[in-house]
C-alpha atoms as a PDB file:
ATOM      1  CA  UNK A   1     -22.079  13.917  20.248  1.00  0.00           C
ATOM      2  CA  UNK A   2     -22.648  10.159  20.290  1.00  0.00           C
ATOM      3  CA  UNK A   3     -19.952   8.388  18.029  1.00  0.00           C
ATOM      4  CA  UNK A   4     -22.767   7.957  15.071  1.00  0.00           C
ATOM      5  CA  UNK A   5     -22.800  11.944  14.917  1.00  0.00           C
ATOM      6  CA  UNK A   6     -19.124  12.256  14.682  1.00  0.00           C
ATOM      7  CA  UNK A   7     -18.621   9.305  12.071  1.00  0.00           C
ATOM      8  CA  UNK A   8     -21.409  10.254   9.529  1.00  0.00           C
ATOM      9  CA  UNK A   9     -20.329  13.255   9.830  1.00  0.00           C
ATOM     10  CA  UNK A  10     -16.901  12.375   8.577  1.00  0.00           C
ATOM     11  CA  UNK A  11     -18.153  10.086   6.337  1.00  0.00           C
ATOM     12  CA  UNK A  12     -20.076  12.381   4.374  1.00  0.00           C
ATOM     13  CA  UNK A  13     -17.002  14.383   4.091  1.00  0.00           C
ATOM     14  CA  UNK A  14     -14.235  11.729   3.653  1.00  0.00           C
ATOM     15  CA  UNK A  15     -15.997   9.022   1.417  1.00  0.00           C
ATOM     16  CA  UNK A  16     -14.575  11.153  -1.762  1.00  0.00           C
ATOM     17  CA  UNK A  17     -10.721  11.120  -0.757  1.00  0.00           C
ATOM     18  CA  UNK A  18      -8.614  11.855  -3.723  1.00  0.00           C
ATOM     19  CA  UNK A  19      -8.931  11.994  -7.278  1.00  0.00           C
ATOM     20  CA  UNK A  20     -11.923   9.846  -7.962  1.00  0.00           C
ATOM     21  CA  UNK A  21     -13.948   9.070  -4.983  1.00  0.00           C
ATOM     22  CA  UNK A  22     -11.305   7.089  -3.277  1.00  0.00           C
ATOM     23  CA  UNK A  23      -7.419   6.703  -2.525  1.00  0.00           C
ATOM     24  CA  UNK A  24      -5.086   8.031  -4.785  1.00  0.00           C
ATOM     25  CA  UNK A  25      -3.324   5.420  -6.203  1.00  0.00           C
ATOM     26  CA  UNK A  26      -4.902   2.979  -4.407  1.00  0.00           C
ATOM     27  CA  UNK A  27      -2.515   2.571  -0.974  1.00  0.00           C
ATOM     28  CA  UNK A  28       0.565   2.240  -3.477  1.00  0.00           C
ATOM     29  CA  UNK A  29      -0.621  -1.157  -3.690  1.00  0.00           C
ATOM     30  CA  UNK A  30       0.080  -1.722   0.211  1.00  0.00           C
ATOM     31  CA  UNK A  31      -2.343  -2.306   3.194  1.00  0.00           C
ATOM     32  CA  UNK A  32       0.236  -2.828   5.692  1.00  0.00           C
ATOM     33  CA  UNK A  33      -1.803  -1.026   8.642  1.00  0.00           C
ATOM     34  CA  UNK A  34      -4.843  -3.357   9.497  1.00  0.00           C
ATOM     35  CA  UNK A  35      -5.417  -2.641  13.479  1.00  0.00           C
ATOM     36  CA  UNK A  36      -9.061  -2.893  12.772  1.00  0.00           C
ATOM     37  CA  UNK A  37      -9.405  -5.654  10.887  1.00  0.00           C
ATOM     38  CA  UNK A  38      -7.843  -8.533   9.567  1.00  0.00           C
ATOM     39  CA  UNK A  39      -8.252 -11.339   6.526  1.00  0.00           C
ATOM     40  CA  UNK A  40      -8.853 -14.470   7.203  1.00  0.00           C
ATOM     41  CA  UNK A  41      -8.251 -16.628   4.418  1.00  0.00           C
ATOM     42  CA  UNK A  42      -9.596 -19.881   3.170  1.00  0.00           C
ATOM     43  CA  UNK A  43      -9.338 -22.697   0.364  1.00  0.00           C
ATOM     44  CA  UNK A  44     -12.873 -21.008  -1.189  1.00  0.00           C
ATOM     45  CA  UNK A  45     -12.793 -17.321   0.471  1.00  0.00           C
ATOM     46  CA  UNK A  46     -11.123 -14.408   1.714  1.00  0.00           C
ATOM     47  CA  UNK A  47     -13.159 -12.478   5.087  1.00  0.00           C
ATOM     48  CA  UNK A  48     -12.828  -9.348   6.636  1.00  0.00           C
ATOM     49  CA  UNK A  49     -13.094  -9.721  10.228  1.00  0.00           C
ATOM     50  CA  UNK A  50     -13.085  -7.143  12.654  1.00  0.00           C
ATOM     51  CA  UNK A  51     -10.899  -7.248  15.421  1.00  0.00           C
ATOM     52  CA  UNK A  52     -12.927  -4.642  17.854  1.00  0.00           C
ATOM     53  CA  UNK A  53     -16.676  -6.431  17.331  1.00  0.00           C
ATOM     54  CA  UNK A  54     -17.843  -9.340  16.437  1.00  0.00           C
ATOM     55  CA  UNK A  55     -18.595  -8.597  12.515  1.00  0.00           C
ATOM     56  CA  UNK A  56     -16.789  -9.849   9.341  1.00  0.00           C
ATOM     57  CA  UNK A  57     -17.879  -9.302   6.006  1.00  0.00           C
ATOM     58  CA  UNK A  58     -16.553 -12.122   2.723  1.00  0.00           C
ATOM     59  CA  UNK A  59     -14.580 -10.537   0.191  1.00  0.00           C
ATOM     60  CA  UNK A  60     -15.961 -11.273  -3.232  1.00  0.00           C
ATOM     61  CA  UNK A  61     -13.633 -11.044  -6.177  1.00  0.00           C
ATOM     62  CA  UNK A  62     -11.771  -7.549  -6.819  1.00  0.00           C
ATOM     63  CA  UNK A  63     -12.151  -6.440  -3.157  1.00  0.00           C
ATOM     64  CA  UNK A  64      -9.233  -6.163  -0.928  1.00  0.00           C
ATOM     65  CA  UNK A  65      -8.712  -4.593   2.554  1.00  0.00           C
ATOM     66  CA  UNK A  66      -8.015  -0.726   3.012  1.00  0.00           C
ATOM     67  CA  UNK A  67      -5.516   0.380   5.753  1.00  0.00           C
ATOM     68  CA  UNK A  68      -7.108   1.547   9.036  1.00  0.00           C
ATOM     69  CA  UNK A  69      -8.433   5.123   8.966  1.00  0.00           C
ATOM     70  CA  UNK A  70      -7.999   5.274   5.088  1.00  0.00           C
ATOM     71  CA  UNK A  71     -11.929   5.643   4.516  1.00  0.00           C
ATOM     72  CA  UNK A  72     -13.026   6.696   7.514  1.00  0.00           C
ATOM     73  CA  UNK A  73     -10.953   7.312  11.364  1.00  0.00           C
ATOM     74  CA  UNK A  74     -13.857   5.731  13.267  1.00  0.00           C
ATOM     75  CA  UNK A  75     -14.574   2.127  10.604  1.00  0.00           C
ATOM     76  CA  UNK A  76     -14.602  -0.929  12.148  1.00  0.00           C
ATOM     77  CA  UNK A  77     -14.291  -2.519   8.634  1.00  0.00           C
ATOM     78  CA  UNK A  78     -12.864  -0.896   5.354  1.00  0.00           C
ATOM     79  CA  UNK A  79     -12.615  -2.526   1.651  1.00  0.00           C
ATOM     80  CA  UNK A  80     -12.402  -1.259  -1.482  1.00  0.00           C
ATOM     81  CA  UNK A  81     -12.936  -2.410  -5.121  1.00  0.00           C
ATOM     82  CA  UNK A  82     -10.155  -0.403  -6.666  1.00  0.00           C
ATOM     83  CA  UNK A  83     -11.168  -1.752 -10.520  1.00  0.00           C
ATOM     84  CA  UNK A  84     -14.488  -0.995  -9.700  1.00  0.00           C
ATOM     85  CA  UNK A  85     -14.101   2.417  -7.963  1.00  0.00           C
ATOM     86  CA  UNK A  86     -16.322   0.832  -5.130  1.00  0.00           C
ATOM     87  CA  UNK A  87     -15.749   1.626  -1.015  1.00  0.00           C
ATOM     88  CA  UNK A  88     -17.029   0.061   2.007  1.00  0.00           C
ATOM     89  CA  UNK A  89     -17.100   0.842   5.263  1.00  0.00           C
ATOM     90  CA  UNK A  90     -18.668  -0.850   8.510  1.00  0.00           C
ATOM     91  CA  UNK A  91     -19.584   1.697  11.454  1.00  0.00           C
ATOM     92  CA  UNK A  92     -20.651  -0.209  14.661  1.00  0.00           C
ATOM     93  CA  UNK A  93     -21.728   1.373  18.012  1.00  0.00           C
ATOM     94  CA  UNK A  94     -23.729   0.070  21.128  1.00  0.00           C
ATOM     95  CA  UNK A  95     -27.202   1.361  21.964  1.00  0.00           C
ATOM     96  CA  UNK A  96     -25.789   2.781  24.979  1.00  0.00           C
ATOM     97  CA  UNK A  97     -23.750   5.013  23.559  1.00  0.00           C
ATOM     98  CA  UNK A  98     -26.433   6.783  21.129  1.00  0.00           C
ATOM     99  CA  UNK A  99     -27.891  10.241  22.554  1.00  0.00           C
ATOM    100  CA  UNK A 100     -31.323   8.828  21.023  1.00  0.00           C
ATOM    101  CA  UNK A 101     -31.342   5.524  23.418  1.00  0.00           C
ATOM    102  CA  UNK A 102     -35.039   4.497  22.474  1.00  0.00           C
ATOM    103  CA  UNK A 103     -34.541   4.461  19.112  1.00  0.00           C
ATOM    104  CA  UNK A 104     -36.365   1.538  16.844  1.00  0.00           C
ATOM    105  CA  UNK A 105     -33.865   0.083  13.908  1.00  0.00           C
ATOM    106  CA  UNK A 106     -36.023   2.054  11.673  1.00  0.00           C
ATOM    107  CA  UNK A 107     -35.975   5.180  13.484  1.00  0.00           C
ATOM    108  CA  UNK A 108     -31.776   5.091  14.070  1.00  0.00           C
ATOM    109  CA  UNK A 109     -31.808   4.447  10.439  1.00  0.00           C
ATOM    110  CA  UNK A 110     -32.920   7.678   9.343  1.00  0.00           C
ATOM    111  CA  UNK A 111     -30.792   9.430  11.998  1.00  0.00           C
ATOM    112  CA  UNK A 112     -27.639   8.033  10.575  1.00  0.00           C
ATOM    113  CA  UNK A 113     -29.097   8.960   7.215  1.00  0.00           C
ATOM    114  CA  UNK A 114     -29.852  12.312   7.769  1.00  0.00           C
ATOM    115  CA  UNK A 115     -26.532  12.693   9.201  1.00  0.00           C
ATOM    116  CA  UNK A 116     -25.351  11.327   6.204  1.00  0.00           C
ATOM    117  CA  UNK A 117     -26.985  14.147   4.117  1.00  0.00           C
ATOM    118  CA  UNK A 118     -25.791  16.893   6.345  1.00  0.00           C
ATOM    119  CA  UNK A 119     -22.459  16.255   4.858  1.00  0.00           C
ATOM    120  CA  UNK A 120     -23.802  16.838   1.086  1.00  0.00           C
ATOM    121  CA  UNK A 121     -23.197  19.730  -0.669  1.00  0.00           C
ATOM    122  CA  UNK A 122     -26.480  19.273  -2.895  1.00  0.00           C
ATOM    123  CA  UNK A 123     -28.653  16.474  -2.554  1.00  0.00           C
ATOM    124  CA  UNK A 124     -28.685  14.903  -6.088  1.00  0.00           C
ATOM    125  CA  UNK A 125     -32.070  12.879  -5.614  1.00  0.00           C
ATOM    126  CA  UNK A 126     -33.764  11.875  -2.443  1.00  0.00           C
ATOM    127  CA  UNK A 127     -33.283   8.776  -0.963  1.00  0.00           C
ATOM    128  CA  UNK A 128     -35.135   5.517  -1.317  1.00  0.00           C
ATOM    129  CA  UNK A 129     -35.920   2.895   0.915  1.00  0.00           C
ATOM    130  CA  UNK A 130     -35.226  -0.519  -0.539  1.00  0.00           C
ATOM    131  CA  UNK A 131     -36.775  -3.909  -0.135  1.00  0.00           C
ATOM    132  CA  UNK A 132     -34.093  -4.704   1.949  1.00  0.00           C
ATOM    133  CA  UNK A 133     -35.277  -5.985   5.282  1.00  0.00           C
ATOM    134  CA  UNK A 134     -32.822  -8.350   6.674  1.00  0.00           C
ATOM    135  CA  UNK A 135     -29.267  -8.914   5.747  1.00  0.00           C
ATOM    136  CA  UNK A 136     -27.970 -12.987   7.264  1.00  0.00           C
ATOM    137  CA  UNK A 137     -30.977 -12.791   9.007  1.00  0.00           C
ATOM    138  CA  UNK A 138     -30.084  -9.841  11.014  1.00  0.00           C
ATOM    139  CA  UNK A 139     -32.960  -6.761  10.935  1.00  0.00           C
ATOM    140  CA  UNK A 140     -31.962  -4.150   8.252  1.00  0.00           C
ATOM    141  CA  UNK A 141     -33.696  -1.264   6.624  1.00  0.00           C
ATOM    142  CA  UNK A 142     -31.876   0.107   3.732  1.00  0.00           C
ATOM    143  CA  UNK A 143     -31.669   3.497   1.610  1.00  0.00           C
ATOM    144  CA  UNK A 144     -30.195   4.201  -2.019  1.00  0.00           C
ATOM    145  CA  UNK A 145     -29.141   8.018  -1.759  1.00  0.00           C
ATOM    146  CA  UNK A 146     -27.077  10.096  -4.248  1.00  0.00           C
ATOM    147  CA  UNK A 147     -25.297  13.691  -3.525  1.00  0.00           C
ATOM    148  CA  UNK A 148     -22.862  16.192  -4.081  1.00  0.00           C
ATOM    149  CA  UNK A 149     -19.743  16.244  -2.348  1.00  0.00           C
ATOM    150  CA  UNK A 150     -16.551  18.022  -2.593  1.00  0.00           C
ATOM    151  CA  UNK A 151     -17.860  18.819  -6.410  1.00  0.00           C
ATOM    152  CA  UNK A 152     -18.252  14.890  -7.413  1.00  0.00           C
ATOM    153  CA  UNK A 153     -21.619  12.971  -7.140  1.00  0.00           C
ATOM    154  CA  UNK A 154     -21.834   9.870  -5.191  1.00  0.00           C
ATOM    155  CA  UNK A 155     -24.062   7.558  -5.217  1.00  0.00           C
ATOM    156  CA  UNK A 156     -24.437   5.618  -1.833  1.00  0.00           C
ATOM    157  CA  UNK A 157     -26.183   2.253  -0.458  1.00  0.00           C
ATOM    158  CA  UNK A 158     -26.587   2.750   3.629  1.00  0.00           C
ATOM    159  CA  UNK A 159     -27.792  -0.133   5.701  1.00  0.00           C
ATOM    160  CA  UNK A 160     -28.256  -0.112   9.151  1.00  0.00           C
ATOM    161  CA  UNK A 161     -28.713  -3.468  10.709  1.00  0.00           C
ATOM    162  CA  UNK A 162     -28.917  -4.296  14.647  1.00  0.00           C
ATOM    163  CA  UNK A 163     -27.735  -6.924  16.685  1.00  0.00           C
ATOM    164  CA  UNK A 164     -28.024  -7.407  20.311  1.00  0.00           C
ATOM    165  CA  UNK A 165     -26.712  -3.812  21.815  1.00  0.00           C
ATOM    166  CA  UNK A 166     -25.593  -3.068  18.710  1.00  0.00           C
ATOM    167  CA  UNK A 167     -26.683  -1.004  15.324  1.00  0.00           C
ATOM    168  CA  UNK A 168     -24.403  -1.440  12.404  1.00  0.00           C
ATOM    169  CA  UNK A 169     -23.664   0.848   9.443  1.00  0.00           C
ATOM    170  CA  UNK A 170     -22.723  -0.661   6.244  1.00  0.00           C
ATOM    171  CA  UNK A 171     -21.978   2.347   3.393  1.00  0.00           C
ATOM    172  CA  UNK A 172     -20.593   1.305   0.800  1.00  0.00           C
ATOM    173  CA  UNK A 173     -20.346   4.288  -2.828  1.00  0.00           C
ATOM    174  CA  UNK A 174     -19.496   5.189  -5.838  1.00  0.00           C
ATOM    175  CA  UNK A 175     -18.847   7.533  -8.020  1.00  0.00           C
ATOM    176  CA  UNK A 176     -22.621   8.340  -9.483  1.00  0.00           C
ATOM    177  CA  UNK A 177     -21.996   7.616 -13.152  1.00  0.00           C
ATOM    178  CA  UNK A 178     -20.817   4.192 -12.215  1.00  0.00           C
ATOM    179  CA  UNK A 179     -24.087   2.996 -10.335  1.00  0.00           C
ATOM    180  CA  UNK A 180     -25.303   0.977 -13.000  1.00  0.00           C
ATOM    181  CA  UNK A 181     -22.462  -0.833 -13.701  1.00  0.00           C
ATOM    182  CA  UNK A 182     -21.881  -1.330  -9.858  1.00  0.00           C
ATOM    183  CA  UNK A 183     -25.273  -1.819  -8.084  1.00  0.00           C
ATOM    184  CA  UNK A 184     -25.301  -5.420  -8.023  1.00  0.00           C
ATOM    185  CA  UNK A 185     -21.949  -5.624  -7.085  1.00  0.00           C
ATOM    186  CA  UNK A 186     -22.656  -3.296  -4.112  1.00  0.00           C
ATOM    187  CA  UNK A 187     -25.663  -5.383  -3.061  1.00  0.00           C
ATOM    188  CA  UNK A 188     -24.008  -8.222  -2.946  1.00  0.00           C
ATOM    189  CA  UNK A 189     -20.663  -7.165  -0.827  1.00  0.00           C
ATOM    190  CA  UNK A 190     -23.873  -5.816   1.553  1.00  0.00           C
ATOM    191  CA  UNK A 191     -24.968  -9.950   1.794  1.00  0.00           C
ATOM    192  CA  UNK A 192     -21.369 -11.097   3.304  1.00  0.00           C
ATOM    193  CA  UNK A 193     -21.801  -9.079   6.455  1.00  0.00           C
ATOM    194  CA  UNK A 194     -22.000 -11.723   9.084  1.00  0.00           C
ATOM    195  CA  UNK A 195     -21.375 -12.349  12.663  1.00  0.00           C
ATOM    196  CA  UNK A 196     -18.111 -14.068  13.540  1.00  0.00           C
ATOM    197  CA  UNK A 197     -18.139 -17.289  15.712  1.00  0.00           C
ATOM    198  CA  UNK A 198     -16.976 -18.031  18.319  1.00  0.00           C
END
């Protein structure tokens, strides 16, 4: 199974971690192991930058790193909102290594989605497709999903983008009762994906 089938997989199963959709207390205030990622830091900002691809995402206020693996084994980014009860994760692969290699954006998009829901224990409502059509001027289609899992309902925003050879997944959920208060929010840690320069 291509990486995609393996990591959505997971995903569907580890975006609840414990207690309340996330890390336990979170990280004990510690994210000493990064290999995945780094910060780079600035007088106005704080990114996320990957250290495997070439993909960083700004951290807006509340959001702070999560130590490799902690979200998901396979993310090439990971933040959380730990006020917020918010979670992030960036899943990149290249089109070469997806069993479905003549898949459009908008075709791998439902893929990864439906992989996604295979992980669900119930499907709480069916997913949408937003407005969403590029994200920094990259391609993107974009879903707003919410299901069961491990007895808590989630509510999830998945965007797959592509660029070059490569499709990203950006998933980033919360617990379902706090999807008002944390939509926008959501949306807008979505907009500081980015490519790094070089």
């Amino acid at each position: 199974m291509a990486r995609s089938g393996i990591a959505l997989w997971v995903v569907a199963i580890g975006l609840t971690g414990c207690n309340t959709l996330g890390l336990p207390n979170p990280f004990g205030g510690r994210a000493e192991s990064m290999e995945n990622q780094y910060v780079s830091r600035s007088l106005r900002h704080r990114d996320l930058v990957s250290k495997m691809l070439p993909v960083q995402l700004r951290l807006r206020d509340g959001w702070q790193p999560a130590p490799t693996g902690s979200l998901h084994r396979q993310a090439d980014l990971e933040a959380y909102h730990p006020d917020q009860g918010m979670y992030l994760i960036v899943l990149g692969e290249s089109h070469d290594a997806l069993d479905n290699a003549g898949a459009d954006l908008e075709e791998q998009a439902t893929i990864y989605l439906q992989l996604l829901k295979g992980g669900f224990e119930n499907m709480i409502s069916g997913e949408t497709q937003t407005s969403v059509n590029q994200v920094n001027s990259l391609p993107a289609v974009q879903y707003e999903l919410r299901g069961e899992v491990l007895e808590q309902a989630v509510a999830y925003l998945h965007t797959t983008l592509e660029l070059d050879d490569h499709y990203y997944q950006i998933v980033v959920w919360t617990a379902d009762h706090r999807w008002g208060a944390n939509e926008s929010a959501m949306r807008q840690i979505i907009e500081g994906f980015q490519v790094t320069q070089n």
